[in-house]
Protein backbone atom coordinates (compact mmCIF):
# COMPACT_ATOMS: atom_id res chain seq x y z
CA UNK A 1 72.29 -56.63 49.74
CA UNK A 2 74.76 -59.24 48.28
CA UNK A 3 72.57 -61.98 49.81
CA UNK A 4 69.72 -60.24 47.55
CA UNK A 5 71.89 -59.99 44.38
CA UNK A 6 72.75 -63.62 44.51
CA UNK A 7 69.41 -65.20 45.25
CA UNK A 8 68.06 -63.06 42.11
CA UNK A 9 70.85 -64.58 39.82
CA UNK A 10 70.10 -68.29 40.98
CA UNK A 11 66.21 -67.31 40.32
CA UNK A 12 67.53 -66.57 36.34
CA UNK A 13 69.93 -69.31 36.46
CA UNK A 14 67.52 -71.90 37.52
CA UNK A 15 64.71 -70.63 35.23
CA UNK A 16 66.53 -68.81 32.26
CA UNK A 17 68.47 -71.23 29.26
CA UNK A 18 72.34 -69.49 29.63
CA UNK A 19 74.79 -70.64 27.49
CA UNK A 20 76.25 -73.67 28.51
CA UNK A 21 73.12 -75.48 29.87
CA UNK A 22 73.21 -79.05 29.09
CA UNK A 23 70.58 -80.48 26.90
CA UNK A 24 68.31 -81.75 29.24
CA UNK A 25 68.95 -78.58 31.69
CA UNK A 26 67.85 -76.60 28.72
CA UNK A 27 64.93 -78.59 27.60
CA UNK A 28 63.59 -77.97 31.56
CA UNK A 29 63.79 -74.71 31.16
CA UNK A 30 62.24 -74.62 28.22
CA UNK A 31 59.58 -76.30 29.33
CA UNK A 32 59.08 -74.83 32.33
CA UNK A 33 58.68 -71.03 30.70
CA UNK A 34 56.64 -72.13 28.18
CA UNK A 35 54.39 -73.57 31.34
CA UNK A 36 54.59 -70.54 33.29
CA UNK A 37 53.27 -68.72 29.80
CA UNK A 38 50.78 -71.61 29.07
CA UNK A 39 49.29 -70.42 32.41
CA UNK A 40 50.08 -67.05 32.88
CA UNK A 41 47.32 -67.16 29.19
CA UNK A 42 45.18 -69.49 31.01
CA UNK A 43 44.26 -67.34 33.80
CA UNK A 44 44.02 -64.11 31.86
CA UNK A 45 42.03 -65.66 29.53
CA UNK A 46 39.68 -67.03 32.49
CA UNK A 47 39.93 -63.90 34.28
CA UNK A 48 38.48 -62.30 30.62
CA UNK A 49 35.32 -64.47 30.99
CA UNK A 50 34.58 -63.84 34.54
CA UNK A 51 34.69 -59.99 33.59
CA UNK A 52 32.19 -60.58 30.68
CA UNK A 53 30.01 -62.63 32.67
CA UNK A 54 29.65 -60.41 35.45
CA UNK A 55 29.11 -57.48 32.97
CA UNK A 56 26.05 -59.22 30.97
CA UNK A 57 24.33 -60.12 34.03
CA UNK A 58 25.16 -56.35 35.49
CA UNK A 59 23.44 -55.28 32.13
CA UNK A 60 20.58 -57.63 32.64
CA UNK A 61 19.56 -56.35 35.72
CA UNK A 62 19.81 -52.90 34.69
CA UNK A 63 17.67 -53.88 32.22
CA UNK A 64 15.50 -55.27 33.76
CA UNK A 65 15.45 -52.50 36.36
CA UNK A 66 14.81 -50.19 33.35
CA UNK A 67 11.99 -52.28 31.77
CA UNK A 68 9.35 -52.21 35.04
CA UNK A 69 10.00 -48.03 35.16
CA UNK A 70 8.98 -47.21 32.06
CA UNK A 71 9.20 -43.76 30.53
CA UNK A 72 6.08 -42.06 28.44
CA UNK A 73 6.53 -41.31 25.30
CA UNK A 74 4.99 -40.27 21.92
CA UNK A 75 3.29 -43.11 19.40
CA UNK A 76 5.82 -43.59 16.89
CA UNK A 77 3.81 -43.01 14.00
CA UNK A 78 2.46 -40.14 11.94
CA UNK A 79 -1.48 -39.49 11.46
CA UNK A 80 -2.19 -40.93 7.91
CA UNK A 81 -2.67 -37.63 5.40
CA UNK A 82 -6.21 -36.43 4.99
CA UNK A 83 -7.78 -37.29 2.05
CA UNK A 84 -9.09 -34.98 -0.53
CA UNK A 85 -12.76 -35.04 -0.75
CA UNK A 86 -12.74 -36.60 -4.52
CA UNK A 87 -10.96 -39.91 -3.04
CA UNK A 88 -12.65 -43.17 -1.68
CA UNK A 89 -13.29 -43.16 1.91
CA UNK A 90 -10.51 -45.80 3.14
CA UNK A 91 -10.32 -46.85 7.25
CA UNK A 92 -7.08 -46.61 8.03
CA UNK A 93 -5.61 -48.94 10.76
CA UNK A 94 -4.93 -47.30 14.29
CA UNK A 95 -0.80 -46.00 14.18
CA UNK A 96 0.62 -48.29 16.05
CA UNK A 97 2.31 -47.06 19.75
CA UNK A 98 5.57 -48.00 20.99
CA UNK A 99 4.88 -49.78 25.10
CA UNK A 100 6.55 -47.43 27.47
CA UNK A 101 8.81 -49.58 28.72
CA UNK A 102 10.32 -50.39 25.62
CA UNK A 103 10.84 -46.90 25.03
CA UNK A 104 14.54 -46.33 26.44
CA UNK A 105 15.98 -49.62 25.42
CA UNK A 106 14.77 -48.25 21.24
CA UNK A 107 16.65 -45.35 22.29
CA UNK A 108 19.54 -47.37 23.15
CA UNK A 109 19.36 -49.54 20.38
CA UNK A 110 17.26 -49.55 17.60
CA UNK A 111 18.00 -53.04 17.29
CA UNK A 112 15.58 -53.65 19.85
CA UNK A 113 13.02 -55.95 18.76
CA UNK A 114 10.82 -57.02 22.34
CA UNK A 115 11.41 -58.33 25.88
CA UNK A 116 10.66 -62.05 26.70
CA UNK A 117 9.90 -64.00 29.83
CA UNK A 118 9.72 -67.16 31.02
CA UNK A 119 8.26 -67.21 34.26
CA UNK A 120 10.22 -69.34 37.23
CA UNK A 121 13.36 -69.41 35.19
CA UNK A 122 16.29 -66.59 34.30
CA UNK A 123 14.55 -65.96 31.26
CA UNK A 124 13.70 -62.32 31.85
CA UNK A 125 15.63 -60.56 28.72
CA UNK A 126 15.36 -57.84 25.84
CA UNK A 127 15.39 -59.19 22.93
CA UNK A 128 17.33 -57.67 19.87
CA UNK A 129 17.27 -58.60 16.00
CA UNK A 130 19.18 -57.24 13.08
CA UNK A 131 19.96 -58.17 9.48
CA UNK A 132 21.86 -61.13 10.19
CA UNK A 133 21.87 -63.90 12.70
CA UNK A 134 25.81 -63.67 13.76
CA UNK A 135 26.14 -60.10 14.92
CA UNK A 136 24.28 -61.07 18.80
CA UNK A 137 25.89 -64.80 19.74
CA UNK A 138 28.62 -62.87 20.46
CA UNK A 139 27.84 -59.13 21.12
CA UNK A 140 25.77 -57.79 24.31
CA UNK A 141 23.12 -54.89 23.95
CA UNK A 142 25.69 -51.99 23.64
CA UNK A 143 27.78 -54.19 20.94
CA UNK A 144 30.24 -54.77 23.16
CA UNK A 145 32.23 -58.36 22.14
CA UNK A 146 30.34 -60.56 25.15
CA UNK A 147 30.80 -64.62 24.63
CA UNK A 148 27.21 -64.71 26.34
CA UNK A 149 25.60 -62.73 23.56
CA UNK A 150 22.12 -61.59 23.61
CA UNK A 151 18.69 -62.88 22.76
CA UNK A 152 17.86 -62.21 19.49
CA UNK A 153 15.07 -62.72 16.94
CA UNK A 154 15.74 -64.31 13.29
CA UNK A 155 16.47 -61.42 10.96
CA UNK A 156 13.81 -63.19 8.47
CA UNK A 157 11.04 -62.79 11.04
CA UNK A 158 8.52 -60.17 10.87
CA UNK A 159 8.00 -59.27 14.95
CA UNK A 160 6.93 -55.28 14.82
CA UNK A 161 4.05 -54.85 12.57
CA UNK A 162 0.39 -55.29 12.65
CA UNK A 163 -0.69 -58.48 13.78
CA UNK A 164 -1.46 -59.95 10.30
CA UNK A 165 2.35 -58.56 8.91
CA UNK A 166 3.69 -60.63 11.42
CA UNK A 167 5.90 -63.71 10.68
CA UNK A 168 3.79 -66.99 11.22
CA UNK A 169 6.56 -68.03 13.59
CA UNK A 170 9.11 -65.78 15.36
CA UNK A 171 12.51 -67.65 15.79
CA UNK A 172 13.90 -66.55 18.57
CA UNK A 173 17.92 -67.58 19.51
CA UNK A 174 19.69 -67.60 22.66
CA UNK A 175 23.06 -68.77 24.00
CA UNK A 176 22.95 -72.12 26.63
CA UNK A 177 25.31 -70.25 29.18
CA UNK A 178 26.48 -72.08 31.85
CA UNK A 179 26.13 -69.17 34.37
CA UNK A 180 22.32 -69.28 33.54
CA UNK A 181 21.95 -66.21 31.45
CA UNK A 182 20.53 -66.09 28.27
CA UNK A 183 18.50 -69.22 27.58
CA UNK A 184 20.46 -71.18 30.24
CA UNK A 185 17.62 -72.24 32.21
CA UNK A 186 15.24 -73.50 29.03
CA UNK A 187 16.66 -76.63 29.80
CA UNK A 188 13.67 -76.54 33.01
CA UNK A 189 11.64 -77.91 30.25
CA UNK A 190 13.93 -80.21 29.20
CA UNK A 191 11.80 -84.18 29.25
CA UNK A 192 13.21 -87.02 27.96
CA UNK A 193 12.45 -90.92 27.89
CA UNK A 194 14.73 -91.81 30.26
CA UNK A 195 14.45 -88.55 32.37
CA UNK A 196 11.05 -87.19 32.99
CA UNK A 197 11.33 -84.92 36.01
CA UNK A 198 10.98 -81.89 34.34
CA UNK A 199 7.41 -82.66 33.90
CA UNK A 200 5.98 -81.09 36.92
CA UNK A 201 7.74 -77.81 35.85
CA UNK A 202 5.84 -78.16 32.96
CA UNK A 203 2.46 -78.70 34.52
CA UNK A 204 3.48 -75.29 36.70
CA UNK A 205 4.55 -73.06 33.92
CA UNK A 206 3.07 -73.98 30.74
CA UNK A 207 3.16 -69.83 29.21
CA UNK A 208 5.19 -67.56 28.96
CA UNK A 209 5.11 -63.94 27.56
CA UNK A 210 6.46 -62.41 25.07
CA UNK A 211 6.06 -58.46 23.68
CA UNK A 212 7.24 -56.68 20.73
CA UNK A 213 7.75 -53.03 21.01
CA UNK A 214 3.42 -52.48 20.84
CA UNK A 215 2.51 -54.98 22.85
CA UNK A 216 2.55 -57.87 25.22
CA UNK A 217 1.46 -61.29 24.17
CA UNK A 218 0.62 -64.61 26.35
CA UNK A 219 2.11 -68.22 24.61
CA UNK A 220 0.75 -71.51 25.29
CA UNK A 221 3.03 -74.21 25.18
CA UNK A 222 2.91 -76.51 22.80
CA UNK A 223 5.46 -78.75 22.24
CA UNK A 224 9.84 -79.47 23.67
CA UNK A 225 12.27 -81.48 22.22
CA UNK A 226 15.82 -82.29 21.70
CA UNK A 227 16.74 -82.41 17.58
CA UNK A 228 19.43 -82.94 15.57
CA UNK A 229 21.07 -80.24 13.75
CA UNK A 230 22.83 -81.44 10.73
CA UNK A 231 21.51 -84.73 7.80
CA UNK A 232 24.50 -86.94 9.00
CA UNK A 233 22.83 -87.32 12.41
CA UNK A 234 20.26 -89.31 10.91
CA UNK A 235 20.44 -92.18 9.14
CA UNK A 236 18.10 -91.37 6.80
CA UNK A 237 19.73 -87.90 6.47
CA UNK A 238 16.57 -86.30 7.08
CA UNK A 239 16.13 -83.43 9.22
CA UNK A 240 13.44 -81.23 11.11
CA UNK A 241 14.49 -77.99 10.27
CA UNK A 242 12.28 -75.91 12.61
CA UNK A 243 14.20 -73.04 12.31
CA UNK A 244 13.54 -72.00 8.37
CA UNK A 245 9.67 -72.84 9.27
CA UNK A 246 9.18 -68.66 9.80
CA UNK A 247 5.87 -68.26 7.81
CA UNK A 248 3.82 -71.44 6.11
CA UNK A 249 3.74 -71.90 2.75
CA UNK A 250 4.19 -74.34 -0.05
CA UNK A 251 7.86 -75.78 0.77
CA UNK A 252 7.33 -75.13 4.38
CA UNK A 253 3.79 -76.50 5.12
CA UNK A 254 1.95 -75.95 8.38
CA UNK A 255 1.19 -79.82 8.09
CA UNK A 256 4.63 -80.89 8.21
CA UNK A 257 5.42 -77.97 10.94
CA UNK A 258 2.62 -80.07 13.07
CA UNK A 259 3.44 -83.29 12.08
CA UNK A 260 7.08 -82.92 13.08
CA UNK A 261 5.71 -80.78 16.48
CA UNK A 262 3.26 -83.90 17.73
CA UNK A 263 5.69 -86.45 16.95
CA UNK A 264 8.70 -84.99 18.86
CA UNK A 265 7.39 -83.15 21.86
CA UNK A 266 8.13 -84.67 25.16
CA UNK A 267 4.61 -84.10 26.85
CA UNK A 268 1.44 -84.01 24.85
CA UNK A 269 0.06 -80.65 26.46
CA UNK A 270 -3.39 -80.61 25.01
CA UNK A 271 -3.38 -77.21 23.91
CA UNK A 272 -4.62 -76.79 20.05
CA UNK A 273 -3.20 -74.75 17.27
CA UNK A 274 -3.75 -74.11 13.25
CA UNK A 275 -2.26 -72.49 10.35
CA UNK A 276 -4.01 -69.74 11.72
CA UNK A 277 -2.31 -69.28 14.71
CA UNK A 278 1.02 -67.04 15.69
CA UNK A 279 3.92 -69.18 17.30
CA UNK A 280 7.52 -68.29 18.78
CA UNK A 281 10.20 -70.90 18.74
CA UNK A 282 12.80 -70.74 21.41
CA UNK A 283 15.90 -72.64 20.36
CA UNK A 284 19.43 -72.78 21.79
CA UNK A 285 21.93 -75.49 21.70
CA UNK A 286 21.76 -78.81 24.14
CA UNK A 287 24.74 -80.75 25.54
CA UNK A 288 23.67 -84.44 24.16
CA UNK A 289 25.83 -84.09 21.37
CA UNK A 290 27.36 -81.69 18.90
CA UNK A 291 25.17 -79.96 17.09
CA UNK A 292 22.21 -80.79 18.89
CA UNK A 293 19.36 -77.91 19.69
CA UNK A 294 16.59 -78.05 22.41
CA UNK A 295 13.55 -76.39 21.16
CA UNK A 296 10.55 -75.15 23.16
CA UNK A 297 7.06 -73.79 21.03
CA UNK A 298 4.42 -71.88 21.79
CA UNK A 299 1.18 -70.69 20.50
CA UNK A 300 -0.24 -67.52 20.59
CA UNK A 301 -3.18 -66.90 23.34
CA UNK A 302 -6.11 -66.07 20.32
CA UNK A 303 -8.35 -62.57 21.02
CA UNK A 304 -10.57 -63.39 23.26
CA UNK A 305 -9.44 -66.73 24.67
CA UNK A 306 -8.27 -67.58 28.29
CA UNK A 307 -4.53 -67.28 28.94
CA UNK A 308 -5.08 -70.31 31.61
CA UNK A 309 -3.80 -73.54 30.73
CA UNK A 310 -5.83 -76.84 31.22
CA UNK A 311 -2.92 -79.25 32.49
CA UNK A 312 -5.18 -81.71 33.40
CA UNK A 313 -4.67 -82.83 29.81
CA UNK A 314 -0.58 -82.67 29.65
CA UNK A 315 1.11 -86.34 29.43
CA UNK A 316 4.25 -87.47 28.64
CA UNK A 317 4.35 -88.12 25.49
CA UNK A 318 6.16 -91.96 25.26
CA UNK A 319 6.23 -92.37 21.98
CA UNK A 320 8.27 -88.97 21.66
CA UNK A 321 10.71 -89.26 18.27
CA UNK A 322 14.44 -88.27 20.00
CA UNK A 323 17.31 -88.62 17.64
CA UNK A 324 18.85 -91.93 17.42
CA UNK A 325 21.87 -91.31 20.17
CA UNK A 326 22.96 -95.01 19.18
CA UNK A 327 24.17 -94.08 15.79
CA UNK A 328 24.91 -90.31 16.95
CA UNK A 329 27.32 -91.72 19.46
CA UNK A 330 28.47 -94.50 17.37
CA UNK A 331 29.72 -92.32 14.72
């Protein structure tokens, strides 16, 4: 037991400042504790993300799981009153019915806003939207403080509502996570001048679907790009702002929207679109700098039009506008 004792005091001797240390017996010490805490922090903090990860992707295939058994359930809205025989004879639109398998995940959360899916990626995720674009980077579907997040739409866009209520374009946001969740396998489309192998994934997937909580839609895809975020990327200070282009209008012009769309996309994919169309705009953030986003678009498959794409027609595009990396990384 003495043997015990004493190798326990020259443990705390060699590690612990005592009175009478010299200076540079202290300042190993010191330095040596504040080490052991530096990583004792380290690896709990590690240890944190590991647990978060493995819960969101737990969650996502529950979710998942939960989203191809769907549960019946009621339409959502009431029968119009009847009108008295003295008033105009009005048709009133068909109430509109919540899908079945959305119908849990609104019970969940009301937050819930659709379910997306990007075939031949991890892309497979509900999609949530609330009054603000902050609460989801960093809060998983329960509101549970997750650093992964959760797909969400931009609270300005109009996603559940009859088809002509909608927003023009539904933004919808998504963490880059390394682990692949969330929108960390977008980058599949990711094509760039000096890196165009992505195409062929292109060429195999060029839809993907997305549904709000009445039904499922088919989008073509239309254009991908890397884009600055902020005017002192650009020399001109001039930005695309895709993001604020949610409906068309006077400041934000469908002209400029296709303009800016044709100039940067990576592959020329020869599907058409108009003002007249519905769009969705994935964006989440790319690793060529910081800020930078990479954006994919698509266009809504119109009533009554094949959902097949004609990739005979895709081509890189080579004169694709990227941002200037030379004065980006320069800077």
């Amino acid at each position: 037991m003495a043997g015990y004792k004493n190798s326990k005091q020259s443990f705390a001797d060699k590690f612990i400042p005592r009175k009478g240390d010299s200076k540079a017996e202290l300042a190993r010490k010191i330095v040596t504790l504040f080490s052991a805490v530096v990583f004792v922090v380290a690896v709990a903090i590690l240890a944190g993300y590991f647990v978060q990860q493995a819960k969101i992707k737990r969650d996502i295939e529950e979710q998942r799981k939960k989203h191809t058994e769907p549960v019946v359930i009621t339409q959502m809205t009431t029968t119009a009153p009847a009108e008295s025989e003295t008033e105009p004879t009005t048709t009133e639109p068909p109430p509109l019915v919540l899908l079945e398998n959305m119908a849990s995940f609104v019970e969940d959360n009301p937050d819930t806003a659709g379910w997306l899916t990007v075939p031949n990626t991890k892309i497979d995720n509900v999609v949530l939207q609330t009054d603000n674009n902050d609460y989801y980077m960093n809060k998983d579907f329960y509101g549970n403080k997750n650093i992964a997040g959760q797909l969400f739409i931009d609270y300005r866009c109009i996603a559940n509502d009859y088809n002509d209520n909608q927003s023009d374009n539904l933004i919808i946001y998504g963490h880059n996570q390394a682990d692949q969740t969330m929108f960390g396998t977008l980058k599949k489309y990711k094509i760039k001048k000096d890196n165009t192998k992505n195409f062929d994934f292109y060429l195999e997937n060029p839809t993907f679907t997305f549904s709000n909580l009445y039904e499922e839609y088919t989008y073509k895809i239309i254009a991908m790009f890397v884009i600055e975020v902020e005017p002192y990327q650009t020399r001109d200070g001039i930005i695309f702002d895709y993001h604020n282009y949610v409906n068309f209008n006077k400041k934000k012009t469908f002209s400029t929207f296709e303009e800016n769309l044709l100039a940067r996309t990576a592959v020329n994919t020869g599907v058409d679109f108009n003002e007249n169309d519905k769009f969705i705009t994935l964006s989440t953030c790319s690793n060529e700098f910081e800020p930078s986003r990479f954006v994919v678009i698509g266009r809504r498959v119109r009533d009554g039009e094949s959902a097949e794409v004609n990739v005979s027609l895709a081509e890189i595009n080579t004169d694709m506008l990227e941002p200037d990396y030379s004065y980006i990384y320069s800077r």
